[in-house]
Protein backbone atom coordinates (compact mmCIF):
# COMPACT_ATOMS: atom_id res chain seq x y z
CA UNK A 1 -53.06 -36.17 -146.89
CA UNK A 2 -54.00 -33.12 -148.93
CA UNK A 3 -51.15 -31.25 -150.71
CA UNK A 4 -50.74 -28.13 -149.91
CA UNK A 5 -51.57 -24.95 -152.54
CA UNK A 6 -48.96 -24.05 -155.11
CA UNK A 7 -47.94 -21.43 -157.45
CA UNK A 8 -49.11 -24.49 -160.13
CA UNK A 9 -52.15 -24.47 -158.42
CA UNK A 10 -53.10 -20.87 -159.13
CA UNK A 11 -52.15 -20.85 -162.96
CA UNK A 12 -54.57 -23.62 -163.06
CA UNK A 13 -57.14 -21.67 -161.05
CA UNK A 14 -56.85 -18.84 -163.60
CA UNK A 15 -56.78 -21.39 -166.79
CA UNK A 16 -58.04 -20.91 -169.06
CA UNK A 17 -59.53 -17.01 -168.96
CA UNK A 18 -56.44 -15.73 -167.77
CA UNK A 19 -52.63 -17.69 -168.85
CA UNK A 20 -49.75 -16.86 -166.81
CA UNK A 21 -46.68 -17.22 -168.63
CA UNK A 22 -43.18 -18.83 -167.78
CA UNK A 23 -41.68 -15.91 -166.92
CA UNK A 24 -44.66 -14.01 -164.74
CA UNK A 25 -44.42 -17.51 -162.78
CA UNK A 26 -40.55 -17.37 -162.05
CA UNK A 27 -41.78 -13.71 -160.72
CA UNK A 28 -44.25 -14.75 -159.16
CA UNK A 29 -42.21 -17.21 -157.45
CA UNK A 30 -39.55 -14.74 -156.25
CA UNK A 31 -42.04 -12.29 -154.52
CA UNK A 32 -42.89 -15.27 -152.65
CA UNK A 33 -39.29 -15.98 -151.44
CA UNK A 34 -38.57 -12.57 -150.74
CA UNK A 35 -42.04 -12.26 -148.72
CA UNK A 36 -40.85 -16.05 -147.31
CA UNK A 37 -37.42 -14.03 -146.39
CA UNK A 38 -38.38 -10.89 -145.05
CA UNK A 39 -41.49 -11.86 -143.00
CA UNK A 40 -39.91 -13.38 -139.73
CA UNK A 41 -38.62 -9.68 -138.90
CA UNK A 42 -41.28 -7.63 -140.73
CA UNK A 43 -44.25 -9.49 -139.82
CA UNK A 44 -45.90 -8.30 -143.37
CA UNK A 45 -48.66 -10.84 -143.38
CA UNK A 46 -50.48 -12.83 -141.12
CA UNK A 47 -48.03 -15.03 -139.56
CA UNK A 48 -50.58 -18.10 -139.61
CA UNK A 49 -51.01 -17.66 -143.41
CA UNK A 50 -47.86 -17.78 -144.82
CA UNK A 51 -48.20 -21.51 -145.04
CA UNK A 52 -50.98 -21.20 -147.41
CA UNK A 53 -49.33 -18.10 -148.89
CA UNK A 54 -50.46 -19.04 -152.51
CA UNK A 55 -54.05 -19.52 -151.79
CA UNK A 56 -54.72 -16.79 -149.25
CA UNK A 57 -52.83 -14.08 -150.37
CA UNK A 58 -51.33 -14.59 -154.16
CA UNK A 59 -54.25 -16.61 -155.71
CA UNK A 60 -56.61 -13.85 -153.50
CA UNK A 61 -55.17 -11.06 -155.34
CA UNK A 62 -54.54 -12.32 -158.92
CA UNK A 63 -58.55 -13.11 -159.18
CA UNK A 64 -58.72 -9.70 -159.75
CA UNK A 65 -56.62 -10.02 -163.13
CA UNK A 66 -58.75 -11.74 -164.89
CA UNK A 67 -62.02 -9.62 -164.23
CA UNK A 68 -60.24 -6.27 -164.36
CA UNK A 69 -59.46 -7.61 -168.19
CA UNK A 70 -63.32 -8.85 -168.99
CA UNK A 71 -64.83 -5.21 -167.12
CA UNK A 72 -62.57 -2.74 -168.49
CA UNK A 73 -62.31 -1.85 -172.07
CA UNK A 74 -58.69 0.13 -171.08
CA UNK A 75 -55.80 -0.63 -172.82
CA UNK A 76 -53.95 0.70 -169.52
CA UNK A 77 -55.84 1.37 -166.92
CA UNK A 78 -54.22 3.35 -164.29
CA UNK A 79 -54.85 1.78 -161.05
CA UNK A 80 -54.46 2.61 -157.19
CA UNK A 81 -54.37 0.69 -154.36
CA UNK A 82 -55.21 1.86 -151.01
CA UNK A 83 -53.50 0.46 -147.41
CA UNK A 84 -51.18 -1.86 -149.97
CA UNK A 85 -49.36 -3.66 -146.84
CA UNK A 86 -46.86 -6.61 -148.30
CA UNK A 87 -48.27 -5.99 -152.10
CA UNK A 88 -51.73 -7.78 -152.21
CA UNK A 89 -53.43 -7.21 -154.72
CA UNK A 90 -51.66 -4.80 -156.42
CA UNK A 91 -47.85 -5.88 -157.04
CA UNK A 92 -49.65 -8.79 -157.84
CA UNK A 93 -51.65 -7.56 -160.57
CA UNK A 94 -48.94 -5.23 -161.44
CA UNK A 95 -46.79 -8.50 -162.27
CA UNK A 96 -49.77 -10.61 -163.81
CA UNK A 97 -49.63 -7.15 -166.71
CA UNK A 98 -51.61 -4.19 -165.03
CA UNK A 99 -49.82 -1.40 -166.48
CA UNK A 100 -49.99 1.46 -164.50
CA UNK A 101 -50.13 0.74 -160.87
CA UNK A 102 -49.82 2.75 -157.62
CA UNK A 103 -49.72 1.59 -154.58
CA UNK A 104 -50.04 3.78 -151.24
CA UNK A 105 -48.37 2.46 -147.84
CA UNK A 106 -47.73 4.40 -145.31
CA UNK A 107 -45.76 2.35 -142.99
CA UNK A 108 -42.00 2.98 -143.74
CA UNK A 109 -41.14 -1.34 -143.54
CA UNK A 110 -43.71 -2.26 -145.75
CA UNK A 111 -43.45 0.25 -148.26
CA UNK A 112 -38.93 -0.55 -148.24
CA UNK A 113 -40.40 -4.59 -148.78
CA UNK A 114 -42.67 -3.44 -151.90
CA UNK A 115 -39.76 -1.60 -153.72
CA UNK A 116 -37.50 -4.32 -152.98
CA UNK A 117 -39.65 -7.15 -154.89
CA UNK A 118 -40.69 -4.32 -157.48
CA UNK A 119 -36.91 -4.16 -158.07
CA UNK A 120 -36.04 -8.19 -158.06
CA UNK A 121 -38.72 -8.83 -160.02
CA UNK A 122 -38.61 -6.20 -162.66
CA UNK A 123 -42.04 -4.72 -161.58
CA UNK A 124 -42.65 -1.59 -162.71
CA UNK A 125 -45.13 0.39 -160.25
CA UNK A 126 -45.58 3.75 -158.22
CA UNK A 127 -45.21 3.41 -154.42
CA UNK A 128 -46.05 6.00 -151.86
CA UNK A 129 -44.82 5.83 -148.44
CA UNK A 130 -47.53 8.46 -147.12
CA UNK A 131 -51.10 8.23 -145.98
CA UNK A 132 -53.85 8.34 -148.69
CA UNK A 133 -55.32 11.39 -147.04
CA UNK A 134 -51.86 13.46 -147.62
CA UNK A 135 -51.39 12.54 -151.50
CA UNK A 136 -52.31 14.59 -153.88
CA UNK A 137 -54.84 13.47 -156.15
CA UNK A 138 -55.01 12.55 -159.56
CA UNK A 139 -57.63 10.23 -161.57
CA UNK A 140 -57.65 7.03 -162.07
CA UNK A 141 -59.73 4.25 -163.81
CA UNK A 142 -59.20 1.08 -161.01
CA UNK A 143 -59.53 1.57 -156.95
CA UNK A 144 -58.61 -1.68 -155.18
CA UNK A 145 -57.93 -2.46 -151.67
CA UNK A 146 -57.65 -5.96 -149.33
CA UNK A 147 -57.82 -5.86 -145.90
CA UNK A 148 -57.53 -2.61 -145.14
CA UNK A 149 -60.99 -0.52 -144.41
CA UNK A 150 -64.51 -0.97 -144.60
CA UNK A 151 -66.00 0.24 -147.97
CA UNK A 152 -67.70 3.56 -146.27
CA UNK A 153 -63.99 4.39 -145.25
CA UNK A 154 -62.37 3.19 -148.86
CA UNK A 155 -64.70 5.46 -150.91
CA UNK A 156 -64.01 8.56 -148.85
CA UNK A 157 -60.54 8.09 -149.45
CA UNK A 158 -60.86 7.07 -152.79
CA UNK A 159 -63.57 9.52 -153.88
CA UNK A 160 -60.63 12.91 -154.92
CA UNK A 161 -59.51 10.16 -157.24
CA UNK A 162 -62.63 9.03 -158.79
CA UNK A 163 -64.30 10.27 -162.07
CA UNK A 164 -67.46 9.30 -163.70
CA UNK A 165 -65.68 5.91 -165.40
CA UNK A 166 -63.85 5.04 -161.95
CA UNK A 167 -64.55 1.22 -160.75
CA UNK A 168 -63.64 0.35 -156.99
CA UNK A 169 -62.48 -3.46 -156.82
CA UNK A 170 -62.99 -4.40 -153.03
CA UNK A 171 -61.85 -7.65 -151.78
CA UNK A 172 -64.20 -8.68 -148.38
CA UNK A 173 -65.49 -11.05 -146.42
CA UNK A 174 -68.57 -11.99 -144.45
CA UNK A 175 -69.16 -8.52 -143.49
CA UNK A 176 -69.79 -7.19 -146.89
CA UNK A 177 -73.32 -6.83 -146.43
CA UNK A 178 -73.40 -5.23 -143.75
CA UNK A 179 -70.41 -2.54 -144.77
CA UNK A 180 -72.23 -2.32 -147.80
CA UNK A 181 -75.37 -1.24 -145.94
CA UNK A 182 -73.61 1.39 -144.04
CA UNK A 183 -71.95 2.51 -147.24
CA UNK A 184 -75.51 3.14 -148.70
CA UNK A 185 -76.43 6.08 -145.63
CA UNK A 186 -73.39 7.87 -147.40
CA UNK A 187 -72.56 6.88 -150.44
CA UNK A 188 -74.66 6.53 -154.20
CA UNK A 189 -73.45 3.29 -155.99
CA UNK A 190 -73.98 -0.08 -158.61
CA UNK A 191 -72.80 -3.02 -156.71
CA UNK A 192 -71.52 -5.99 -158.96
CA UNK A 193 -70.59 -9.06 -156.87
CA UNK A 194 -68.12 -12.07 -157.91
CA UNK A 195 -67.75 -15.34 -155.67
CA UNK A 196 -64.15 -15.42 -154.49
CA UNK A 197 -62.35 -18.24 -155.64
CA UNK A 198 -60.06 -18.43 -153.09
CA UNK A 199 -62.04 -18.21 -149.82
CA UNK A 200 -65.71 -19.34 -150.01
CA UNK A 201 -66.52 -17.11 -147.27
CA UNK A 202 -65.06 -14.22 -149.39
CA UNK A 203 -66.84 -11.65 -152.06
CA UNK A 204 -65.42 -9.70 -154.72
CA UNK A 205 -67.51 -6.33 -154.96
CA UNK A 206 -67.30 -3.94 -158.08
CA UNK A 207 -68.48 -0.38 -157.01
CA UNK A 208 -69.27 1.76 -160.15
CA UNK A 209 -71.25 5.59 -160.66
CA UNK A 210 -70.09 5.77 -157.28
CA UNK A 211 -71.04 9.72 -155.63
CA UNK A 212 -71.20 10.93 -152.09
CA UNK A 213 -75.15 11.49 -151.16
CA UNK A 214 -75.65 15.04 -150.32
């Protein structure tokens, strides 16, 4: 019988580019209690998931960490995260040492869960409980986003954020091709692409020079 996917698992899956230290695991492990805790009434994740919680959601979003680190020269890049749901990728990152992360969820439960495990777990991040389309914008270095648009719809709402320097960090699927094509009809772009390593169906895309066509 195979065991099933751990928080051990993932250190080992980000060993040795990336080391996750005693205390970011004991973090680590209390975001997944509280997510563990609050998901029978709050429904914050795919029900059939949470099983595989480490694998398909935590080890999904730290990937990130270690490629943000090798692809930006920032000391502290700022970073926002677009549709953030229950925190993935973003409080994830945020506890793996991203400094300065925002997160924007609009839905009132979600957004209550992500200040709650900011708060328990000593995370310090931004969180707005709006719709990207009503905050203000200011710039930042890092776009990422996970389940939560295609990439036509994430650079239109990401676009009053971007400046010349600005990387988007998309987490997708099988459909990445083919969002990526429609993306093209509107939208000037380098695409980068990284094999997931937690979902072999899955692609990592880095979006960079990124400009509306006119």
């Amino acid at each position: 019988m195979t065991s099933r996917f751990s928080l051990d698992d993932l250190c080992a899956a980000l060993a040795p580019s990336f080391d996750v230290s005693r205390e970011t695991r004991d973090r680590l492990a209390r975001y997944a209690g509280l997510l563990e805790k609050w998901q029978p009434a709050q429904n914050l994740v795919a029900g059939a998931t949470l099983q595989e919680m480490w694998r398909r959601h935590f080890l999904d979003s730290a990937q990130l960490a270690p490629l943000i680190v090798r692809y930006r020269s920032d000391q502290a890049p700022v970073l926002l995260d677009i549709g953030s749901g229950a925190g993935f990728p973003a409080l994830v990152l945020a506890i793996l040492g991203v400094a300065d992360v925002h997160m924007v969820e609009a839905n009132q439960r979600k957004a209550a869960f992500l200040r709650t495990v900011a708060r328990e777990t000593s995370t310090n991040v931004t969180i707005y409980d709006q719709r990207i389309e009503d905050l203000a914008a200011f710039p930042v270095d890092i776009v990422t986003a996970r389940a939560c648009a295609s990439v036509t719809q994430l650079l239109g709402w990401a676009w009053p954020f971007c400046h010349d320097e600005t990387q988007a960090w998309f987490l997708k699927g099988e459909k990445a091709d083919e969002e990526l094509t429609e993306a093209a009809a509107m939208w000037k772009m380098s695409v980068d692409r990284f094999d997931s390593v937690s979902d072999p169906r899955g692609v990592i895309l880095r979006l960079q020079h990124i400009s509306p066509r006119s």
